[in-house]
Protein backbone atom coordinates (compact mmCIF):
# COMPACT_ATOMS: atom_id res chain seq x y z
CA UNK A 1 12.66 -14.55 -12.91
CA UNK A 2 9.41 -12.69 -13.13
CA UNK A 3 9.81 -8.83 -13.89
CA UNK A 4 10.37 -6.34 -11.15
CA UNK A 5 7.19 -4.01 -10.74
CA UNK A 6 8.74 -1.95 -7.75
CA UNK A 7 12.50 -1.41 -7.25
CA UNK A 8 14.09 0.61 -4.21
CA UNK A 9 17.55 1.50 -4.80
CA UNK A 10 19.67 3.50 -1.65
CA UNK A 11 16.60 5.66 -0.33
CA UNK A 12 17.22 8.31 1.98
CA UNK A 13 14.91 10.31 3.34
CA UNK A 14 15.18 13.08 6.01
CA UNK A 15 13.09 15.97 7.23
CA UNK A 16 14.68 19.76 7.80
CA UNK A 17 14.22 20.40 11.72
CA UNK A 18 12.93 24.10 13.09
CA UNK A 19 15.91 26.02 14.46
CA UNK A 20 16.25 26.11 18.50
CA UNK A 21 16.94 29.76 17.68
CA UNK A 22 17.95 32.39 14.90
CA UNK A 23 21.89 31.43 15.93
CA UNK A 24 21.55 27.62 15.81
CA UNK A 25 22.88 25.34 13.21
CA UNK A 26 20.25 23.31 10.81
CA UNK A 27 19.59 20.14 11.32
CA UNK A 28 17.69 17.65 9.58
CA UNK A 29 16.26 13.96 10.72
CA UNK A 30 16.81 11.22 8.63
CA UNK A 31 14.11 8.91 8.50
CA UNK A 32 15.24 6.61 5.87
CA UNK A 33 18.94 5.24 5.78
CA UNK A 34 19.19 3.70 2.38
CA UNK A 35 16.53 1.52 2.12
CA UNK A 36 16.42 -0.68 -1.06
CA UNK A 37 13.66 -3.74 -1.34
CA UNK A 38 12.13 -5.39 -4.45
CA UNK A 39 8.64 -6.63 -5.62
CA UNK A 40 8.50 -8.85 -8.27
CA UNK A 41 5.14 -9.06 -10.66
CA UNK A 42 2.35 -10.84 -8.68
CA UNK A 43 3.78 -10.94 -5.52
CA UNK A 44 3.59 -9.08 -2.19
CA UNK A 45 5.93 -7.64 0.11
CA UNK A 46 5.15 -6.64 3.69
CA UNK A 47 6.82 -4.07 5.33
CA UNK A 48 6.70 -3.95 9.04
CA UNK A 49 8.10 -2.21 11.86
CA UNK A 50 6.84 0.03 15.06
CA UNK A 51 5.43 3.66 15.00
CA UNK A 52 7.86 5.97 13.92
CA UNK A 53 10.13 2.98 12.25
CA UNK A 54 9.83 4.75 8.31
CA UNK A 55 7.33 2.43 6.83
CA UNK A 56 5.21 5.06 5.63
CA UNK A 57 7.18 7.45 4.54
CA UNK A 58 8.56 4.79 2.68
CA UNK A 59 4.87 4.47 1.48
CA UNK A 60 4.48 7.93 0.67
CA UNK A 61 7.44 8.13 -1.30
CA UNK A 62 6.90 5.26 -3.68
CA UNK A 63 3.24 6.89 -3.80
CA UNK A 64 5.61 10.24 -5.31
CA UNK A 65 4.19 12.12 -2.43
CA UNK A 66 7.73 12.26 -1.01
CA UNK A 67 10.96 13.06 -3.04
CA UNK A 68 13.96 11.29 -1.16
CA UNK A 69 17.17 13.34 -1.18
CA UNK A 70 18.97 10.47 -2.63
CA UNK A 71 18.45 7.10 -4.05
CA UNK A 72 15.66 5.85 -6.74
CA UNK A 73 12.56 4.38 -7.06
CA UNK A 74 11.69 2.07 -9.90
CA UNK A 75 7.94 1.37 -10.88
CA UNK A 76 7.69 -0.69 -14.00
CA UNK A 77 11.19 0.30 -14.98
CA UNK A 78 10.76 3.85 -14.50
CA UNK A 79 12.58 6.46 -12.11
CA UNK A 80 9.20 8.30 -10.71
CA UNK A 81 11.20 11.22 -9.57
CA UNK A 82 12.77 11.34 -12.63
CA UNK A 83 9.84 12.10 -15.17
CA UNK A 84 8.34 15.31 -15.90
CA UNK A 85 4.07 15.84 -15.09
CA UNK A 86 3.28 14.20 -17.88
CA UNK A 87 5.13 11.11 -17.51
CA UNK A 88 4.45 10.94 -13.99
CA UNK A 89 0.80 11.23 -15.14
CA UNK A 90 0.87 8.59 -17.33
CA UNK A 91 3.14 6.42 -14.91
CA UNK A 92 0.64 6.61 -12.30
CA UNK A 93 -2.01 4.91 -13.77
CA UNK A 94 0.24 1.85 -13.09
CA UNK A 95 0.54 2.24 -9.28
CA UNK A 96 -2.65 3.34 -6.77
CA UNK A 97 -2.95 3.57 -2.85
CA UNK A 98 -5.40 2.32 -0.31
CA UNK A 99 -5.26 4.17 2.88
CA UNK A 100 -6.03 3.61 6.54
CA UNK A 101 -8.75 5.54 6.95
CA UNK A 102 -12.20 4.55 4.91
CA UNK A 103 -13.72 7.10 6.52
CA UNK A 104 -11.46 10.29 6.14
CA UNK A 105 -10.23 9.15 2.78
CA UNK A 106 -13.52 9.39 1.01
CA UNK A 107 -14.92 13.00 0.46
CA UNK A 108 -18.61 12.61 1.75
CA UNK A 109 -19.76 15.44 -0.49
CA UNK A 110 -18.99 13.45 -3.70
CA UNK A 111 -20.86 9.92 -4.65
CA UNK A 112 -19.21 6.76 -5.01
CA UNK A 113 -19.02 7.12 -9.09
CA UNK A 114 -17.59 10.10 -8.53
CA UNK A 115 -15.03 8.90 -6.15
CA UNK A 116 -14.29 6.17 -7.81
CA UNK A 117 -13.47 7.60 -11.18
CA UNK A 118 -11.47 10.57 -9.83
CA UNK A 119 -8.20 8.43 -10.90
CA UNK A 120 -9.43 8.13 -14.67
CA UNK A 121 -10.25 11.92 -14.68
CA UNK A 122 -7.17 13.00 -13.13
CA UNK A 123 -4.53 10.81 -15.47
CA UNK A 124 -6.77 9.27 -18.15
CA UNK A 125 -7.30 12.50 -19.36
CA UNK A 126 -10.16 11.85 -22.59
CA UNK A 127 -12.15 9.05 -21.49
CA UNK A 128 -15.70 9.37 -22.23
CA UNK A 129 -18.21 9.33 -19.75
CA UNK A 130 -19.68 5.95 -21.03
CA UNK A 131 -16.39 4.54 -20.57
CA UNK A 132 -16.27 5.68 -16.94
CA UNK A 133 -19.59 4.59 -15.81
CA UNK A 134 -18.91 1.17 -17.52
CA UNK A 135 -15.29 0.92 -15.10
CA UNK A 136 -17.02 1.99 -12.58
CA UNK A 137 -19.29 -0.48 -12.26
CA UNK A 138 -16.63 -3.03 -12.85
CA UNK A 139 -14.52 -2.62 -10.04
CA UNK A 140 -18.01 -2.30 -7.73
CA UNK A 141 -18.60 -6.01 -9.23
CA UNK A 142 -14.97 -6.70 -8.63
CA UNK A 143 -14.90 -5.63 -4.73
CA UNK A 144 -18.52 -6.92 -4.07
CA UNK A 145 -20.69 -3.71 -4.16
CA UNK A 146 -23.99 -3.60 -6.01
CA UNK A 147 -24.09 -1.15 -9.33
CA UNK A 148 -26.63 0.72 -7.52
CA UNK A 149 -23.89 2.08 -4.95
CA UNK A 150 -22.26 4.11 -7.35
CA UNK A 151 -25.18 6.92 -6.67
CA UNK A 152 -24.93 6.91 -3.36
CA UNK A 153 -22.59 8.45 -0.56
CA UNK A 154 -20.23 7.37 1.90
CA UNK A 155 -22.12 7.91 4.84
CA UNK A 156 -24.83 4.85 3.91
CA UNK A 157 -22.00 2.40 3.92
CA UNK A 158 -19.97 0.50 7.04
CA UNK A 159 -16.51 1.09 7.31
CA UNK A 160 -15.78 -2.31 5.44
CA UNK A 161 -17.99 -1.42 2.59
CA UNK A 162 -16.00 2.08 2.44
CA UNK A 163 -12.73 0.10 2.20
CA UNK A 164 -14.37 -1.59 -0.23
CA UNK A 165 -15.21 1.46 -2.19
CA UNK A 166 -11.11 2.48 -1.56
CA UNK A 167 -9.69 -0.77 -2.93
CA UNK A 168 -12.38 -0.25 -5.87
CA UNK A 169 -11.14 3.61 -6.41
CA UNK A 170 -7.90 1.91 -6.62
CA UNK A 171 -8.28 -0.55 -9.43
CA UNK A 172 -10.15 1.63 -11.42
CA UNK A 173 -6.82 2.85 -13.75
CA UNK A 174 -5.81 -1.24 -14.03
CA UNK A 175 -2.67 -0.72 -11.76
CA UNK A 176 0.09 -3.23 -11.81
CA UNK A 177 0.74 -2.09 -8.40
CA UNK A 178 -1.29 -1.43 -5.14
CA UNK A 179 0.56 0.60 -2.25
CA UNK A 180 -1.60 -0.36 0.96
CA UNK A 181 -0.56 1.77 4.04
CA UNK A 182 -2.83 0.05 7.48
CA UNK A 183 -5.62 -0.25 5.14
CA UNK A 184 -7.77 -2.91 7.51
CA UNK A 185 -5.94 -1.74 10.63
CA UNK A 186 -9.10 1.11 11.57
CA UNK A 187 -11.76 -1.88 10.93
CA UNK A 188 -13.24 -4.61 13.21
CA UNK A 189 -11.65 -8.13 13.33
CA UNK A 190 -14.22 -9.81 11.50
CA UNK A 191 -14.09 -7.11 8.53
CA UNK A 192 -10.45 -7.47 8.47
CA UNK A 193 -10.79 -10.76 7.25
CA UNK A 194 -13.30 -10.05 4.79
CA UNK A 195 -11.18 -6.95 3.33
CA UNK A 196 -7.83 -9.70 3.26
CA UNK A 197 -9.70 -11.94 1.61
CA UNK A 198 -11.11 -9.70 -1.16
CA UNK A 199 -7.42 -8.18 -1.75
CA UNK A 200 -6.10 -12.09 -2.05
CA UNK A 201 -8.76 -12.53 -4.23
CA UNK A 202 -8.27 -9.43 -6.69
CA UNK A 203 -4.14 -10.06 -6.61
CA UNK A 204 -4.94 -13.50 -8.20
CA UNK A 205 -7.38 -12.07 -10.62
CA UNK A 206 -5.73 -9.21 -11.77
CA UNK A 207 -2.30 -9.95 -11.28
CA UNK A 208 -1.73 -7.61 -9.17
CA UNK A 209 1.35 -6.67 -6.63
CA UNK A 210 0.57 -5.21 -3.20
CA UNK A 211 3.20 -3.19 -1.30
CA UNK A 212 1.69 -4.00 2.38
CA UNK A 213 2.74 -1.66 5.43
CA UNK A 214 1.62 -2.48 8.72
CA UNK A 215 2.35 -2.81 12.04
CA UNK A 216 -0.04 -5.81 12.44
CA UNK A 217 2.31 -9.40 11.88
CA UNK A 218 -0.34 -11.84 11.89
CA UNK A 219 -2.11 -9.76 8.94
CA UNK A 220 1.46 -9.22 7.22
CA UNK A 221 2.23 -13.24 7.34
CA UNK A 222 -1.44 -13.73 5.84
CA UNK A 223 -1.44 -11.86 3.17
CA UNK A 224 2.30 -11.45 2.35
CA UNK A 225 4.58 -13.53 -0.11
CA UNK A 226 7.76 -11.83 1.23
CA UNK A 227 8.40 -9.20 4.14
CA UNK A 228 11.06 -6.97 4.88
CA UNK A 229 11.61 -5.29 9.07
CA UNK A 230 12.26 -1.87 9.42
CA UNK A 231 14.10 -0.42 12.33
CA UNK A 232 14.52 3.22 12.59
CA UNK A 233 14.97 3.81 8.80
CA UNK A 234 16.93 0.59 8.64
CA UNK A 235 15.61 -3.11 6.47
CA UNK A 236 17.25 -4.97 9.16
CA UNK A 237 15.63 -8.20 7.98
CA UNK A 238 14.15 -9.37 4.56
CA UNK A 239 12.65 -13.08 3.35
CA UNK A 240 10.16 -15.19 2.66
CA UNK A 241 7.47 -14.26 5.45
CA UNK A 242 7.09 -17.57 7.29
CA UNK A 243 10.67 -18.02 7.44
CA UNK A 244 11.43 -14.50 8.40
CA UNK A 245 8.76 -14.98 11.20
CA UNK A 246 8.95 -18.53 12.12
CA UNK A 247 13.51 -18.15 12.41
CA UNK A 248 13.91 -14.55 12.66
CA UNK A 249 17.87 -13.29 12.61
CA UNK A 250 17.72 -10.01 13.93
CA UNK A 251 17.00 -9.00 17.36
CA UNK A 252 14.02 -6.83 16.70
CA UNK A 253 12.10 -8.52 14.25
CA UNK A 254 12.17 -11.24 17.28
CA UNK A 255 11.17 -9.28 19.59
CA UNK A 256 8.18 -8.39 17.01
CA UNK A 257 7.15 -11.53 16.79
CA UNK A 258 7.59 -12.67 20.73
CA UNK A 259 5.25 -9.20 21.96
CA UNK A 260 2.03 -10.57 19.13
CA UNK A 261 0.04 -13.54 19.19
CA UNK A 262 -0.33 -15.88 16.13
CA UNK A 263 -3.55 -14.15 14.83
CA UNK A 264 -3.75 -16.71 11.54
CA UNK A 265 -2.91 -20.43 11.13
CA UNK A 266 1.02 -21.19 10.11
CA UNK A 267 0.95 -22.00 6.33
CA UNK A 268 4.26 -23.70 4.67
CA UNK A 269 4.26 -20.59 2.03
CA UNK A 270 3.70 -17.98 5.14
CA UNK A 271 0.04 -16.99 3.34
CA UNK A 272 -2.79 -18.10 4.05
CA UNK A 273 -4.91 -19.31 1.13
CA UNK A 274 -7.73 -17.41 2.82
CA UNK A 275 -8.73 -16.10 6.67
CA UNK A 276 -11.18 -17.54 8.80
């Protein structure tokens, strides 16, 4: 069995409510009810579910942006909640997000290098200047951009090519894993594709293993090895994608599937080799 790159053990995660009034009890809302789920190296997991299911907080807290009040998360063998700043610092090299928005997640006031290499001067702490120009123009090769891009600024690029730019300030510390919360969801159709296909194309290139929260299921089963159904904090449902999908078990993942069209072609693996 290949080696586990993300493990989930018993997560619980729940938010302290405002007080009705100075005499009322506290209460809390639990968002996440134990969820455990798995990636192994290489592969990709989808996790889907409506608005307000728990798939990203879920995100957020395997990002380390949210401490659970219980349970563990495992990335590359390491409890992230468990490690002090500097070995968080060091263990986040190996793990990077891409977020929804390729508009509001780039800083227009900084240029593309600087973007970019924000990760290496954040936890790579040393590296020469040289070093991150050369990287930088790497991952713009990598994710399709021309070197000349890195001097410029996110306003004279589309919203695909700012995804682009996202996925590329993702890569830059050589992750082993890529948390991607909606990251085509705010683009056009056509770009979707385009942004799928680049992402298929880097996880076979660089090895890489994509945590993949949507709400979309025809992107999930074309990009997705594996995908797991979250109900109100709850993995009600977890397999292969195109069998989850094509013979779902649980009541809600059907109704998932019965309320979306089939936006890709069926594939035997439940991924698409590539979009049209």
């Amino acid at each position: 069995m290949s080696d586990m790159i993300l493990q989930v053990r018993d997560v619980v995660r729940e938010y302290q409510l405002a007080r009705a009034s100075f005499f009322s009890k506290p209460a809390s809302l639990r968002v996440l009810h134990g969820v455990s789920v798995e990636i192994e190296a290489g592969q990709s997991l989808g996790i889907v579910g409506e608005s307000g299911s728990g798939k990203s907080t879920l995100a957020r807290a395997v990002m380390g942006l949210e401490r659970p009040q219980s349970g563990q998360i495992l990335i590359n063998g390491q409890d992230i909640y468990a490690l002090d700043r500097s070995g968080l610092r060091e263990a986040r090299k190996g793990f990077q997000a891409i977020f929804q928005d390729p508009y509001g997640s780039l800083d227009p006031r900084h240029t593309v290098k600087r973007i970019i290499s924000e990760p290496i001067v954040s936890l790579e702490r040393g590296t020469s200047a040289r070093e991150r120009d050369d990287r930088v123009a790497e991952v713009l090769e990598a994710v399709g951009l021309p070197k000349a891009s890195a001097e410029k600024y996110p306003h004279e690029f589309s919203g695909g090519q700012r995804q682009r730019i996202a996925i590329a300030r993702a890569l830059i510390t050589r992750p082993a894993l890529i948390v991607a919360d909606e990251p085509v969801s705010a683009l056009d159709v056509s770009i979707q594709a385009q942004v799928l296909n680049l992402m298929m194309d880097l996880q076979e290139k660089f090895g890489l293993s994509y945590l993949f929260i949507s709400h979309d299921l025809g992107v999930v089963r074309a990009i997705t090895d594996r995908v797991a159904v979250i109900y109100r904090g709850n993995i009600v449902e977890e397999g292969p994608t195109a069998e989850v999908f094509d013979h779902p078990r649980h009541d809600y993942t059907r109704a998932l599937v019965d309320a979306v069209p089939k936006l890709f072609p069926d594939t035997a693996s439940g991924r698409a080799a590539s979009i049209p």
